[in-house]
N, C-alpha and C. Protein backbone atom coordinates (compact mmCIF):
# COMPACT_ATOMS: atom_id res chain seq x y z
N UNK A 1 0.85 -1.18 0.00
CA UNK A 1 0.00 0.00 0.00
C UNK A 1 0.89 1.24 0.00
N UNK A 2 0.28 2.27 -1.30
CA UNK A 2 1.39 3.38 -0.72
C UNK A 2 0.48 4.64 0.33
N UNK A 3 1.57 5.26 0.88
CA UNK A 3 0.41 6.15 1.60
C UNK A 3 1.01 7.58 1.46
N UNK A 4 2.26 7.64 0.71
CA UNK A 4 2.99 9.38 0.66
C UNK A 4 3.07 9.13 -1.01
N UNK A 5 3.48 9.97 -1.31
CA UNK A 5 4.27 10.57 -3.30
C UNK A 5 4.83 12.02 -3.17
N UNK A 6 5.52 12.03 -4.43
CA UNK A 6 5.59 13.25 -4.75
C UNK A 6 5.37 13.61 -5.95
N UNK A 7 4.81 14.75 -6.70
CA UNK A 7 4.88 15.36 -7.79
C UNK A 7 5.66 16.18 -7.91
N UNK A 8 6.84 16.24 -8.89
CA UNK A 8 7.62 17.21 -9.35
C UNK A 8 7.39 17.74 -10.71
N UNK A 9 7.24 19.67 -11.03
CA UNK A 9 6.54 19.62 -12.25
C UNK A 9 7.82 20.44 -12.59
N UNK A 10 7.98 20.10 -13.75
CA UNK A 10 9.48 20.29 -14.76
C UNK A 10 9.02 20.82 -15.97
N UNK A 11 10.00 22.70 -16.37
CA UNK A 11 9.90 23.21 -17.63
C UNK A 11 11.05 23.02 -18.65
N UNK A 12 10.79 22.70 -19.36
CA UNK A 12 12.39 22.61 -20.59
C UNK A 12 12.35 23.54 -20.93
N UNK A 13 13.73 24.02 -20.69
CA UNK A 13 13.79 24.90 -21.88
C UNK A 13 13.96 24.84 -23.03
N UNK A 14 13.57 26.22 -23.62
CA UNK A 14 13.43 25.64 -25.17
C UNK A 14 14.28 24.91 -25.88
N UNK A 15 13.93 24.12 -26.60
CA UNK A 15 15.44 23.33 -27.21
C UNK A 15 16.10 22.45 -26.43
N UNK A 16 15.43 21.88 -25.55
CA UNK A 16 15.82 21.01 -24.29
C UNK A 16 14.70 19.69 -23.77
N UNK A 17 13.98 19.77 -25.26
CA UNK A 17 12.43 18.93 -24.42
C UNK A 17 12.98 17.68 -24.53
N UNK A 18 13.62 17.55 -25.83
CA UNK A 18 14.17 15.84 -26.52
C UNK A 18 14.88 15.32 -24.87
N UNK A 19 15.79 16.50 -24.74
CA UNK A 19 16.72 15.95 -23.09
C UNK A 19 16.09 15.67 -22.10
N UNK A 20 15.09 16.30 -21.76
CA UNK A 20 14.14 16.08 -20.79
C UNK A 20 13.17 14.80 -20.84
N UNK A 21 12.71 14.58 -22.06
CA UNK A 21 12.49 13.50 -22.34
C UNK A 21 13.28 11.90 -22.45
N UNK A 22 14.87 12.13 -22.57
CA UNK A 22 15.38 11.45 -22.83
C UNK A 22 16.10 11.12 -21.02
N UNK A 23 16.13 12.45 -20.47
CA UNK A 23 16.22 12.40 -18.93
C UNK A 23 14.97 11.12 -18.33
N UNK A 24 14.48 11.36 -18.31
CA UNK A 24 12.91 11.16 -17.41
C UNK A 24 13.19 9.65 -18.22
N UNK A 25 13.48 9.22 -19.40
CA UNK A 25 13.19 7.71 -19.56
C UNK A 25 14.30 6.90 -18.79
N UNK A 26 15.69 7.81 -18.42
CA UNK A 26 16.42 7.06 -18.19
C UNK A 26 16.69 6.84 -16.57
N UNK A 27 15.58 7.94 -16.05
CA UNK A 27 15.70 8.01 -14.47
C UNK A 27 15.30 6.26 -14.06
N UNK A 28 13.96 5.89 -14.75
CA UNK A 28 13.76 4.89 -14.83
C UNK A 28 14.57 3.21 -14.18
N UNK A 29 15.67 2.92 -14.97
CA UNK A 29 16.79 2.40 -14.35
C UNK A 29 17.17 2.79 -13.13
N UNK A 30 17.30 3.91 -12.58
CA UNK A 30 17.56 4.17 -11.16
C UNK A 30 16.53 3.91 -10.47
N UNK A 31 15.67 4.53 -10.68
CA UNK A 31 14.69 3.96 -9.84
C UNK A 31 14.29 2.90 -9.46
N UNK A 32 14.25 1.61 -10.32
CA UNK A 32 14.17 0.58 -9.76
C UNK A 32 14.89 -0.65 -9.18
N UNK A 33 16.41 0.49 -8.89
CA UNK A 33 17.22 0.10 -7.68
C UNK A 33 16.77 0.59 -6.35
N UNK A 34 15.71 0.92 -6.05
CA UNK A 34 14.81 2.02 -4.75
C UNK A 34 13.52 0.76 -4.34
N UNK A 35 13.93 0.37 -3.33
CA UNK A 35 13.09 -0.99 -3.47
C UNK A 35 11.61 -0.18 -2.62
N UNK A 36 11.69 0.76 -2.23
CA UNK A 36 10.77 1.68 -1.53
C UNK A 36 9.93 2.52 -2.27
N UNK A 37 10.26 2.69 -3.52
CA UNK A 37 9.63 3.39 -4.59
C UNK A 37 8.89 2.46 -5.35
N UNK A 38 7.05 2.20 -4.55
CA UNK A 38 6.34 1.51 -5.05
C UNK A 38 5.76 1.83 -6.40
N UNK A 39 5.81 3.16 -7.04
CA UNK A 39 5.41 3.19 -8.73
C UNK A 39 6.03 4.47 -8.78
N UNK A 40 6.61 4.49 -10.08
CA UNK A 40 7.30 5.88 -10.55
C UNK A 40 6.75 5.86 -12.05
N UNK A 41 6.33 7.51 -12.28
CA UNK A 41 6.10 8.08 -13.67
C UNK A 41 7.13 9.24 -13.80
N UNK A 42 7.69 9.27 -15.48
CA UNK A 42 8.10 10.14 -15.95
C UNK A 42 6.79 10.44 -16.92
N UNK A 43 6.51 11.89 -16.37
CA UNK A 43 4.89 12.29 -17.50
C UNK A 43 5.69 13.79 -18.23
N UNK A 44 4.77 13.69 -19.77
CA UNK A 44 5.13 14.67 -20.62
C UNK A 44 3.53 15.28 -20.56
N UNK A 45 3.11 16.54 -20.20
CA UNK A 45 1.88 16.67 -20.59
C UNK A 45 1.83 18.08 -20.93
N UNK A 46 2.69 18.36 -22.22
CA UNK A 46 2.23 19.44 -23.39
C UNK A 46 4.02 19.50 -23.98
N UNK A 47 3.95 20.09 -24.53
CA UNK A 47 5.57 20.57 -25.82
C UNK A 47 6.79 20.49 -24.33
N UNK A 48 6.79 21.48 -23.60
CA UNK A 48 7.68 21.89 -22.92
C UNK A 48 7.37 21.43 -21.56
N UNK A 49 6.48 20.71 -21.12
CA UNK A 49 5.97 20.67 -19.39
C UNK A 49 5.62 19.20 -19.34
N UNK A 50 6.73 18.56 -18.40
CA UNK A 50 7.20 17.59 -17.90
C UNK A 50 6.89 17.02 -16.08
N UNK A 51 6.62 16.20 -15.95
CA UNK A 51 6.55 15.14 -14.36
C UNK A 51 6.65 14.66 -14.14
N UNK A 52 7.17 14.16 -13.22
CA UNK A 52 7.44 13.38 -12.29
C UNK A 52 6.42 12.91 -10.73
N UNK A 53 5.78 11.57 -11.06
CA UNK A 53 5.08 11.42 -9.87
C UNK A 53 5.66 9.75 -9.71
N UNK A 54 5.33 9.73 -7.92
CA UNK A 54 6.03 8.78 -8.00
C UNK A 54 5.04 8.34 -6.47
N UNK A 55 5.50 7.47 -5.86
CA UNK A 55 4.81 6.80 -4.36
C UNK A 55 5.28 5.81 -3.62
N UNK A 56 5.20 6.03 -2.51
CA UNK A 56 6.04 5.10 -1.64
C UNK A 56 4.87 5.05 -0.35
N UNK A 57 5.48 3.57 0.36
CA UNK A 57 4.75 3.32 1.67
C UNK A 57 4.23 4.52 2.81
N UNK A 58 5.51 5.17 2.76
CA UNK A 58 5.82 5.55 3.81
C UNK A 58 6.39 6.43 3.59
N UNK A 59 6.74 7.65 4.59
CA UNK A 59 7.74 8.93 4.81
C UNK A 59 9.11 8.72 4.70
N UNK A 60 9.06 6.95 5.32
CA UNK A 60 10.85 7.17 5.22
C UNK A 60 11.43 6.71 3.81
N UNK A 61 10.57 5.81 2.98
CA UNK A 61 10.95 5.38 1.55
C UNK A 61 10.53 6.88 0.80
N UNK A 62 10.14 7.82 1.10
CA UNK A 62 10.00 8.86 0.38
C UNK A 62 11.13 9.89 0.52
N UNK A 63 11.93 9.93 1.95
CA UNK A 63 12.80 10.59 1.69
C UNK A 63 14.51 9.78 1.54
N UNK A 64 13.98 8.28 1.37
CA UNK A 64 14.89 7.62 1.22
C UNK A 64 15.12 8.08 -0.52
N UNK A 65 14.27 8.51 -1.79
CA UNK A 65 14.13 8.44 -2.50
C UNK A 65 14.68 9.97 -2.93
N UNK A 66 14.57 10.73 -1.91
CA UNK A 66 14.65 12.32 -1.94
C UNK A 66 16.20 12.38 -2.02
N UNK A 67 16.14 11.51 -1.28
CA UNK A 67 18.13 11.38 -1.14
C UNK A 67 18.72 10.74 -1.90
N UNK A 68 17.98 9.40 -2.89
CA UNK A 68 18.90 9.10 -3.42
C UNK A 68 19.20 9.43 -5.24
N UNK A 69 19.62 8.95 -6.09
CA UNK A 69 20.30 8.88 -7.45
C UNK A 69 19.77 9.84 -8.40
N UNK A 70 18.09 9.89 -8.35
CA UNK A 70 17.87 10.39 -9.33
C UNK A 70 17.26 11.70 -8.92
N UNK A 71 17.26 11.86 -7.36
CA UNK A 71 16.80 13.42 -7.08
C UNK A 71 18.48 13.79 -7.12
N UNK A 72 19.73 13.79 -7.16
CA UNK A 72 20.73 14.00 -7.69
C UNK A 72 20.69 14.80 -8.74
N UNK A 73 20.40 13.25 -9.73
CA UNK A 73 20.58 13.43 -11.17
C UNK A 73 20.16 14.77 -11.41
N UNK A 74 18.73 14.89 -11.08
CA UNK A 74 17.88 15.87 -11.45
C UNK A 74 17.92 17.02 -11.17
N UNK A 75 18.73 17.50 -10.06
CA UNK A 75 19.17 18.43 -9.48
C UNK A 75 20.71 18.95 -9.95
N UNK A 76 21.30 17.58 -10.64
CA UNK A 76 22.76 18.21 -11.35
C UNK A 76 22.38 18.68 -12.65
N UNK A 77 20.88 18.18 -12.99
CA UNK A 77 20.64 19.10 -14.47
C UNK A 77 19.88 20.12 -14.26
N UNK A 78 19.62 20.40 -13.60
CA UNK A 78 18.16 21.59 -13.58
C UNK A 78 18.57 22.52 -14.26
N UNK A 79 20.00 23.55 -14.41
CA UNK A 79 20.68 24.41 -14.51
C UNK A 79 20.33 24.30 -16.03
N UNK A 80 20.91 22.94 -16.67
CA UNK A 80 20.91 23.08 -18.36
C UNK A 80 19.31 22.39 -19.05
N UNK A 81 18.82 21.72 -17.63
CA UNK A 81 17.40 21.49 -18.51
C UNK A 81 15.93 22.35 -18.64
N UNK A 82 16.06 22.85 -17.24
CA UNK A 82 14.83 23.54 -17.31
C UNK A 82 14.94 25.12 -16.99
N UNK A 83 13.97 25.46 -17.55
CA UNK A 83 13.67 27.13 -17.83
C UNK A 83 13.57 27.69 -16.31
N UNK A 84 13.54 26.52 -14.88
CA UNK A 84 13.24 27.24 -13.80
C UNK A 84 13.23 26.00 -12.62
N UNK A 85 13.55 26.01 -11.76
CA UNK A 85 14.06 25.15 -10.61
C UNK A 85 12.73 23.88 -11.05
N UNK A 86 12.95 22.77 -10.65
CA UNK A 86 12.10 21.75 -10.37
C UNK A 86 11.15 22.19 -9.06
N UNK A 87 10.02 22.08 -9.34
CA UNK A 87 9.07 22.21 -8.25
C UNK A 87 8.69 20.94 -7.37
N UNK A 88 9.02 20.90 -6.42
CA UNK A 88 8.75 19.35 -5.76
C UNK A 88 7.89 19.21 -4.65
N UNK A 89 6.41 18.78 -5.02
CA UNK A 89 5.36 18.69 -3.72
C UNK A 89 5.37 17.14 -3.08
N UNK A 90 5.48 17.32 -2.04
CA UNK A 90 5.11 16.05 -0.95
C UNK A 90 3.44 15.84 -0.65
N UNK A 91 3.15 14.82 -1.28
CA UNK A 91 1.50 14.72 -1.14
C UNK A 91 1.10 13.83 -0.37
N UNK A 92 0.03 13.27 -0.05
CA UNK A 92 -0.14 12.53 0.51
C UNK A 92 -1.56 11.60 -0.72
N UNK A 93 -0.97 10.15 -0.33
CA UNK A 93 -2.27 9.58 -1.51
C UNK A 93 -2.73 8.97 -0.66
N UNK A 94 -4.40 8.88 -0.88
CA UNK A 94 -5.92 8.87 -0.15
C UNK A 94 -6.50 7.93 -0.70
N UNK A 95 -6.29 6.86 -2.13
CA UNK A 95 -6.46 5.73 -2.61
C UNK A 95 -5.80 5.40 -4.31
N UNK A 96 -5.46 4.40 -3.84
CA UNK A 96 -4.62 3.80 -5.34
C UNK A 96 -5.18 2.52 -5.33
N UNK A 97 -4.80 1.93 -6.72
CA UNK A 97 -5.11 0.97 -7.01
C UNK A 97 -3.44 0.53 -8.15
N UNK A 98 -2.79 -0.52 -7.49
CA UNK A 98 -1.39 -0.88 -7.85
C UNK A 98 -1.44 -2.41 -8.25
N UNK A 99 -0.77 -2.94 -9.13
CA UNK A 99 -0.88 -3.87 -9.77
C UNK A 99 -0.11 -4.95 -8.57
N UNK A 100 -1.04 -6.20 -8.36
CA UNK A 100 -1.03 -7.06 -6.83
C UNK A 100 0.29 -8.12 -7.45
């Protein structure tokens, strides 16, 4: 069951969507060295505006996740990928339905 996530919403800059796109497929592989990170999305939803949602059990697999590889990654590109810092909300999820 998960019971925390986060959404992170990501702008490319111009001329930077292919990378961003090509970012977000490859976070993928990291992530599922995160045995705490019960479902992860890389989402594209328009030309330039990119996300990241993702979910875990618990608070501590969420900031186990905060800390590790690909909030890095993502944070060593922000500078050349996006038009403006990564926005990163801590949510809380109220019902899912995850493949048993």
């Amino acid at each position: 069951m998960v019971k925390t996530a986060l959404y992170v919403h990501l702008e490319a800059k111009p001329g930077k969507e292919k990378e961003v796109a090509e970012f977000l497929k490859g976070g993928l592989a990291l992530v599922n060295n995160e045995p705490a990170t019960t479902a992860w999305f890389g989402i594209q939803m328009g030309p330039s505006t990119f996300g990241i949602f993702d979910a875990f059990p618990d608070e501590a697999g969420r900031n186990a996740h905060l800390n590790g590889q690909v909030a890095a990654a993502l944070m060593a590109k922000a500078d050349d990928l996006f038009s403006k810092p990564p926005s990163i909300s801590k949510v809380d999820v109220l019902a899912a339905k995850l493949p048993g």
